[in-house]
Protein backbone atom coordinates (compact mmCIF):
# COMPACT_ATOMS: atom_id res chain seq x y z
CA UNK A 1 37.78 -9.31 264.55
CA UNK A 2 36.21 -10.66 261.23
CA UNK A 3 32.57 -9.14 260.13
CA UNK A 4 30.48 -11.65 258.79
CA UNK A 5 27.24 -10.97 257.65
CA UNK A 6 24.52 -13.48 256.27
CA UNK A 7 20.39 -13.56 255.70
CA UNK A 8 17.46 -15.91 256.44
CA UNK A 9 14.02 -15.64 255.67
CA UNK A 10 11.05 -15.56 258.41
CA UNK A 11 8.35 -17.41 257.68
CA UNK A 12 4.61 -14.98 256.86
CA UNK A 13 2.89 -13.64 259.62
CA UNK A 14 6.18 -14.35 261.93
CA UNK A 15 7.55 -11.21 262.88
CA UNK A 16 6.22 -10.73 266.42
CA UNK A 17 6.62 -13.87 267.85
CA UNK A 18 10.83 -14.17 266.17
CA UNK A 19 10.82 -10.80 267.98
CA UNK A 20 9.37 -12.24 270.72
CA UNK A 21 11.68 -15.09 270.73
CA UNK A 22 14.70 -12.94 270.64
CA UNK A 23 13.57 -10.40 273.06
CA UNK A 24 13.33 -13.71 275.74
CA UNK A 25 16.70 -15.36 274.11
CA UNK A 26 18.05 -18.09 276.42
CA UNK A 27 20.81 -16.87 278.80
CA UNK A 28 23.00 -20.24 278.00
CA UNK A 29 22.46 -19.50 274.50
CA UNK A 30 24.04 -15.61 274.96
CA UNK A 31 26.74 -17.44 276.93
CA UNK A 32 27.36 -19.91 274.28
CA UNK A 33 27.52 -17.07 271.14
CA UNK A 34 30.27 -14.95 273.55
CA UNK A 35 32.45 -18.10 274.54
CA UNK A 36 32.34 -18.49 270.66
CA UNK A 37 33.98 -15.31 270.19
CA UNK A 38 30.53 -13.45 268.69
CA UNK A 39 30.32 -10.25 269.21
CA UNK A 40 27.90 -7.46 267.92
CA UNK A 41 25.55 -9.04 266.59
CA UNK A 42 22.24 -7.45 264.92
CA UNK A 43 20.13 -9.16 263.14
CA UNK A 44 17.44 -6.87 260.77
CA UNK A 45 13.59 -7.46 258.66
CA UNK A 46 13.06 -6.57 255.24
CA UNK A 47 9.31 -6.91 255.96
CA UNK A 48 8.51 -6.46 251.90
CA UNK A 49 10.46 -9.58 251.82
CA UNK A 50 10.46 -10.82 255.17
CA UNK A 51 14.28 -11.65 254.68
CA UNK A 52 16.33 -11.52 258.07
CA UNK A 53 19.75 -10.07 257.82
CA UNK A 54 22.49 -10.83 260.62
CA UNK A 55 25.95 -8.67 260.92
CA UNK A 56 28.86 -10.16 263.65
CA UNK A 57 32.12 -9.63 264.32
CA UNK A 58 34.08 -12.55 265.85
CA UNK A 59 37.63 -13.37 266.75
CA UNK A 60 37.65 -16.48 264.66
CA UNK A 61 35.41 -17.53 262.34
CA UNK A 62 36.75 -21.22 262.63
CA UNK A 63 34.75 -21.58 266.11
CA UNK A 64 31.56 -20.32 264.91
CA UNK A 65 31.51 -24.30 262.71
CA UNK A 66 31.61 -25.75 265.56
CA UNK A 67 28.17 -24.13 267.13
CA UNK A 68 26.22 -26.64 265.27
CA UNK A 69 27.79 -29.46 267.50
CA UNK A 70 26.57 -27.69 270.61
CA UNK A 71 23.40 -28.61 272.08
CA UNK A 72 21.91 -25.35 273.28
CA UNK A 73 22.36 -24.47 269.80
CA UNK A 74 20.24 -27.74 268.34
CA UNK A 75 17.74 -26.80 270.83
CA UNK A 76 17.38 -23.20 269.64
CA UNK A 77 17.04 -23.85 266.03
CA UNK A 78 14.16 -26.90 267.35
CA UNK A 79 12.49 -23.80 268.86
CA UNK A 80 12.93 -21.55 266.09
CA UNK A 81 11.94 -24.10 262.75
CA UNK A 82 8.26 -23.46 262.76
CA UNK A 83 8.54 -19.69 262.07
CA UNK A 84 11.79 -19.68 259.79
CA UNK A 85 13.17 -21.50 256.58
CA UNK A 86 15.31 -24.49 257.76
CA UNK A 87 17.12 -27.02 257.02
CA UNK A 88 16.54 -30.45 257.64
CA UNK A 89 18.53 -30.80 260.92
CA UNK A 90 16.53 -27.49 261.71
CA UNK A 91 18.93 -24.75 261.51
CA UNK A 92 18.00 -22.21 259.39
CA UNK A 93 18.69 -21.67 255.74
CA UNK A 94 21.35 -19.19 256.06
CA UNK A 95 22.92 -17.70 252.87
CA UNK A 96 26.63 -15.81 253.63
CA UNK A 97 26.79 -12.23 251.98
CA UNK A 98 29.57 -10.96 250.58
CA UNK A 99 30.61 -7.42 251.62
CA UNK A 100 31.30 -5.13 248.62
CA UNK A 101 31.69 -1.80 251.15
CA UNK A 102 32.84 -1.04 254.63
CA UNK A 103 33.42 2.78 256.06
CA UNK A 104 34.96 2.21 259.37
């Protein structure tokens, strides 16, 4: 499985409804992420900075391009825009990060 690992920001005053969000996440939306391959995924707050950090593993990182195509997926990022940076089709501004240590 590949790691991937990436960060967003949340939008001020945010953090307990994107909790909230998550806490109720859509079951077709859980189905969609594991028939993509995605696996253990966390995603963290740097309150100081409000910047979200996610961590995944996934068999192959070529189906994860085609989540933007699905629909459940436009639908979550049309739910999530108003308390996150996004992008003009409305999924967030994600930024990859490159990993510089690993202790398996």
């Amino acid at each position: 499985m590949k790691r991937i690992a990436f960060k967003m920001k949340l939008n001020p005053g945010c953090r307990d409804e994107y909790i909230r969000r998550h806490d109720t996440i859509w079951p077709e939306l859980v189905t969609l992420l594991k028939e993509t391959g995605i696996a253990d995924y966390s995603i963290f707050l740097d309150e100081e900075t409000l910047s979200l950090f996610g961590v995944l593993k996934v068999n192959d990182a070529v189906q994860m391009d085609k989540l933007p195509e699905q629909e459940v997926m436009k639908r979550w990022w049309a739910y999530m825009k108003d308390i996150m940076e996004s992008n003009p089709d409305n999924s967030p501004v994600s930024i990859p990060l490159e990993e510089v240590f690993y202790l398996p």
